[in-house]
Protein backbone atom coordinates (compact mmCIF):
# COMPACT_ATOMS: atom_id res chain seq x y z
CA UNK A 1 0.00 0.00 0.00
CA UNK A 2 1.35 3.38 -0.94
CA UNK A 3 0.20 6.60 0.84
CA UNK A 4 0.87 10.12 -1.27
CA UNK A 5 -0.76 13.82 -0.64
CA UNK A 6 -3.14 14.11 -4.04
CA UNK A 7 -2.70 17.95 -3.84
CA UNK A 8 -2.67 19.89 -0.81
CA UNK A 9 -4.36 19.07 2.50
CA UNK A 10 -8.04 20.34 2.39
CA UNK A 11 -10.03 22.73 4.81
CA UNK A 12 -13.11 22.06 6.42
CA UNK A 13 -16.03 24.38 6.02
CA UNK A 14 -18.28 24.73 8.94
CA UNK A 15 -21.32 27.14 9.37
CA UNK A 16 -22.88 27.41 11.93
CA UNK A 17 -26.54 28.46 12.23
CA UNK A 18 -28.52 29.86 14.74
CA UNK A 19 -32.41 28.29 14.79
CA UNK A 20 -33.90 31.57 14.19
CA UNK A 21 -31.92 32.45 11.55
CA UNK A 22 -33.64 29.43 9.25
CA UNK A 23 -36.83 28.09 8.42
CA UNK A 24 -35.65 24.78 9.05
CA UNK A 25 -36.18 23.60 12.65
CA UNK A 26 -35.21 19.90 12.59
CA UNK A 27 -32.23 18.36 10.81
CA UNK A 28 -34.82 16.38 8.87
CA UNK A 29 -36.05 20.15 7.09
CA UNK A 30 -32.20 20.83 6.75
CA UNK A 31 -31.70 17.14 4.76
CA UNK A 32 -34.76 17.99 2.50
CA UNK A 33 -33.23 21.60 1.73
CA UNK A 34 -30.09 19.79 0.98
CA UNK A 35 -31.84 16.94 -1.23
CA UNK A 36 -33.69 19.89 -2.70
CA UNK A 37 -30.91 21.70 -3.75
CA UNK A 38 -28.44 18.65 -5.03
CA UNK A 39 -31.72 17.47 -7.44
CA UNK A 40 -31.92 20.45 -9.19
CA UNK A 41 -28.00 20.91 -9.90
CA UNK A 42 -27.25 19.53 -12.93
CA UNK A 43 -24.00 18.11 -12.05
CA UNK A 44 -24.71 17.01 -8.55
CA UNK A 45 -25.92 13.14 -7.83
CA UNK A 46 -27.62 12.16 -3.92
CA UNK A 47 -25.84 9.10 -3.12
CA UNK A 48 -27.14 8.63 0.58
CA UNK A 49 -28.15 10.28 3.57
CA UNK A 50 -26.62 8.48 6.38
CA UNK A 51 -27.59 8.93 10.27
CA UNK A 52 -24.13 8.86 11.93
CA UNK A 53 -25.61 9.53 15.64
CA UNK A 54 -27.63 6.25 15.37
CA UNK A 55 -24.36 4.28 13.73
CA UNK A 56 -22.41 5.52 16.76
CA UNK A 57 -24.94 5.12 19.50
CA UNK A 58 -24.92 1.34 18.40
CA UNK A 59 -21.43 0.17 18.35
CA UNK A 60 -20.59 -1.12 21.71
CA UNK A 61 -17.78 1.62 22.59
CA UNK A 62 -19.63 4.51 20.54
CA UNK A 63 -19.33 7.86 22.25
CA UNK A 64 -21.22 10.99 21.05
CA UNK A 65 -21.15 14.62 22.89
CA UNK A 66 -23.95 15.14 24.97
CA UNK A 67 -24.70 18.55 23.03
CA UNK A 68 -25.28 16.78 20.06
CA UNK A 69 -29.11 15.93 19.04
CA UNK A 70 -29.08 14.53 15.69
CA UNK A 71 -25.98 14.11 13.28
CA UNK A 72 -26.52 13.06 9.73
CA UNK A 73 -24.43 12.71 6.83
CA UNK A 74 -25.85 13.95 3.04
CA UNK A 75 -23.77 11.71 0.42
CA UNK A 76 -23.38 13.31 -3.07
CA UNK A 77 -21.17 13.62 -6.30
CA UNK A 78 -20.17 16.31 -8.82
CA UNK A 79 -18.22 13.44 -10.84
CA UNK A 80 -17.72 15.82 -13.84
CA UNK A 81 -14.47 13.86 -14.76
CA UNK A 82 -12.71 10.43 -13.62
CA UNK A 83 -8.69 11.69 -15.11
CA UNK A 84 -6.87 9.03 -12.59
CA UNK A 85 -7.99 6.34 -10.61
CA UNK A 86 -6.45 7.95 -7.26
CA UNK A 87 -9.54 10.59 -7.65
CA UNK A 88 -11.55 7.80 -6.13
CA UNK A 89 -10.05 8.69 -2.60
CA UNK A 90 -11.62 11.64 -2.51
CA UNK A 91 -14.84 11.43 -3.63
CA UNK A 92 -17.99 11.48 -3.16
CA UNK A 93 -18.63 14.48 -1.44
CA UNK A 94 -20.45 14.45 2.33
CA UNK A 95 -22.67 17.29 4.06
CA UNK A 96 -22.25 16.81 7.51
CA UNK A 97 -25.48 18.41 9.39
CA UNK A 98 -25.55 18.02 13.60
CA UNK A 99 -28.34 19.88 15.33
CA UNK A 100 -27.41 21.12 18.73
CA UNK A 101 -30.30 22.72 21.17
CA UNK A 102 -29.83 26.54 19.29
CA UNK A 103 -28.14 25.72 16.21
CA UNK A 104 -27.50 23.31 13.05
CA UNK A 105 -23.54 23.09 12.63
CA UNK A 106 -22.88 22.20 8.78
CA UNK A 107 -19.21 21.05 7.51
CA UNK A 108 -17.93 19.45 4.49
CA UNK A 109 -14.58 18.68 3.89
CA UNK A 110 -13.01 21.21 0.65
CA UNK A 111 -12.92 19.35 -2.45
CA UNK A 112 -10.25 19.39 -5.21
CA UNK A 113 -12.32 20.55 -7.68
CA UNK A 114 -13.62 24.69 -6.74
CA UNK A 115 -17.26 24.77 -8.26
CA UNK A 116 -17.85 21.95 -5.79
CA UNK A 117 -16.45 24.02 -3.03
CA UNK A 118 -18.07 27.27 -4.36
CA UNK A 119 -21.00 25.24 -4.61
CA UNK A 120 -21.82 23.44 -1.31
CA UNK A 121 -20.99 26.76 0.22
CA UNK A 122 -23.72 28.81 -1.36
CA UNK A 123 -25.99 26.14 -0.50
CA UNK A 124 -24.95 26.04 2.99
CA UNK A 125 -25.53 30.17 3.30
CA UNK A 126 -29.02 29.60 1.46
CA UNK A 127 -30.18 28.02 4.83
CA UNK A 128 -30.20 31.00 6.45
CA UNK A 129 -32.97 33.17 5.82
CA UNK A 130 -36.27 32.08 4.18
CA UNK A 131 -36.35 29.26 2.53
CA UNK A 132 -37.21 28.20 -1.11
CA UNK A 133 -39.61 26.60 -1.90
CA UNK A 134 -39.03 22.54 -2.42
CA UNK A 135 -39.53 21.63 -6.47
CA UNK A 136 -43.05 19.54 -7.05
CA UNK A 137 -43.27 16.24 -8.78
């Protein structure tokens, strides 16, 4: 097994958000906002929403802050190109949302490629405020 830095080492992005300053007021509204906004990008693909406080809560030695309420995980891609095998590593992409008692902390890792970044970042700063409305079927 080899081990190599692909590029640089990558920033995380965290926002935090205050419960009045969004419409959403679970991490389930937060998910669908999320959901919302990946369907309508035409680049972006929902892999999985994963629920990381119940994966931890069950392994035997799992701890989880006390502050913490709900913590789960939005899975996505903006595969646009597949140059090298290695690009594998670092993909897909994950939204991580945690809902504390007055706020929704959101982080995601920076990706390699900037209109990902630039992105997941707008999307993130779209939560607070009013929020759009969901697409119909």
């Amino acid at each position: 097994m080899k081990t190599c830095l692909a590029q640089e080492t990558y920033a995380v992005f965290t926002l935090e958000i205050e419960k009045g300053e969004t419409d959403c007021r679970s991490v389930d509204d937060v998910i669908e906002y999320f959901k919302a906004r990946i369907e309508e990008h035409p680049l972006a693909c929902l892999v999985a929403v994963f629920d990381h406080l119940a994966h931890t809560r069950g392994l035997r030695h799992g701890r989880v802050s006390e502050d913490i309420l709900s913590a789960r995980s939005v899975v996505l891609c903006f595969g646009i190109t597949l140059p090298e095998a290695r690009a594998m590593a670092a993909r897909p992409r994950v939204i991580g949302i945690c809902e504390l008692a007055d706020r929704f902390v959101v982080t995601f890792l920076e990706a390699p490629m900037p209109v990902a970044n630039t992105t997941m970042e707008g999307w993130a700063l779209g939560l607070v405020g009013p929020q759009p409305a969901s697409p119909g079927p």
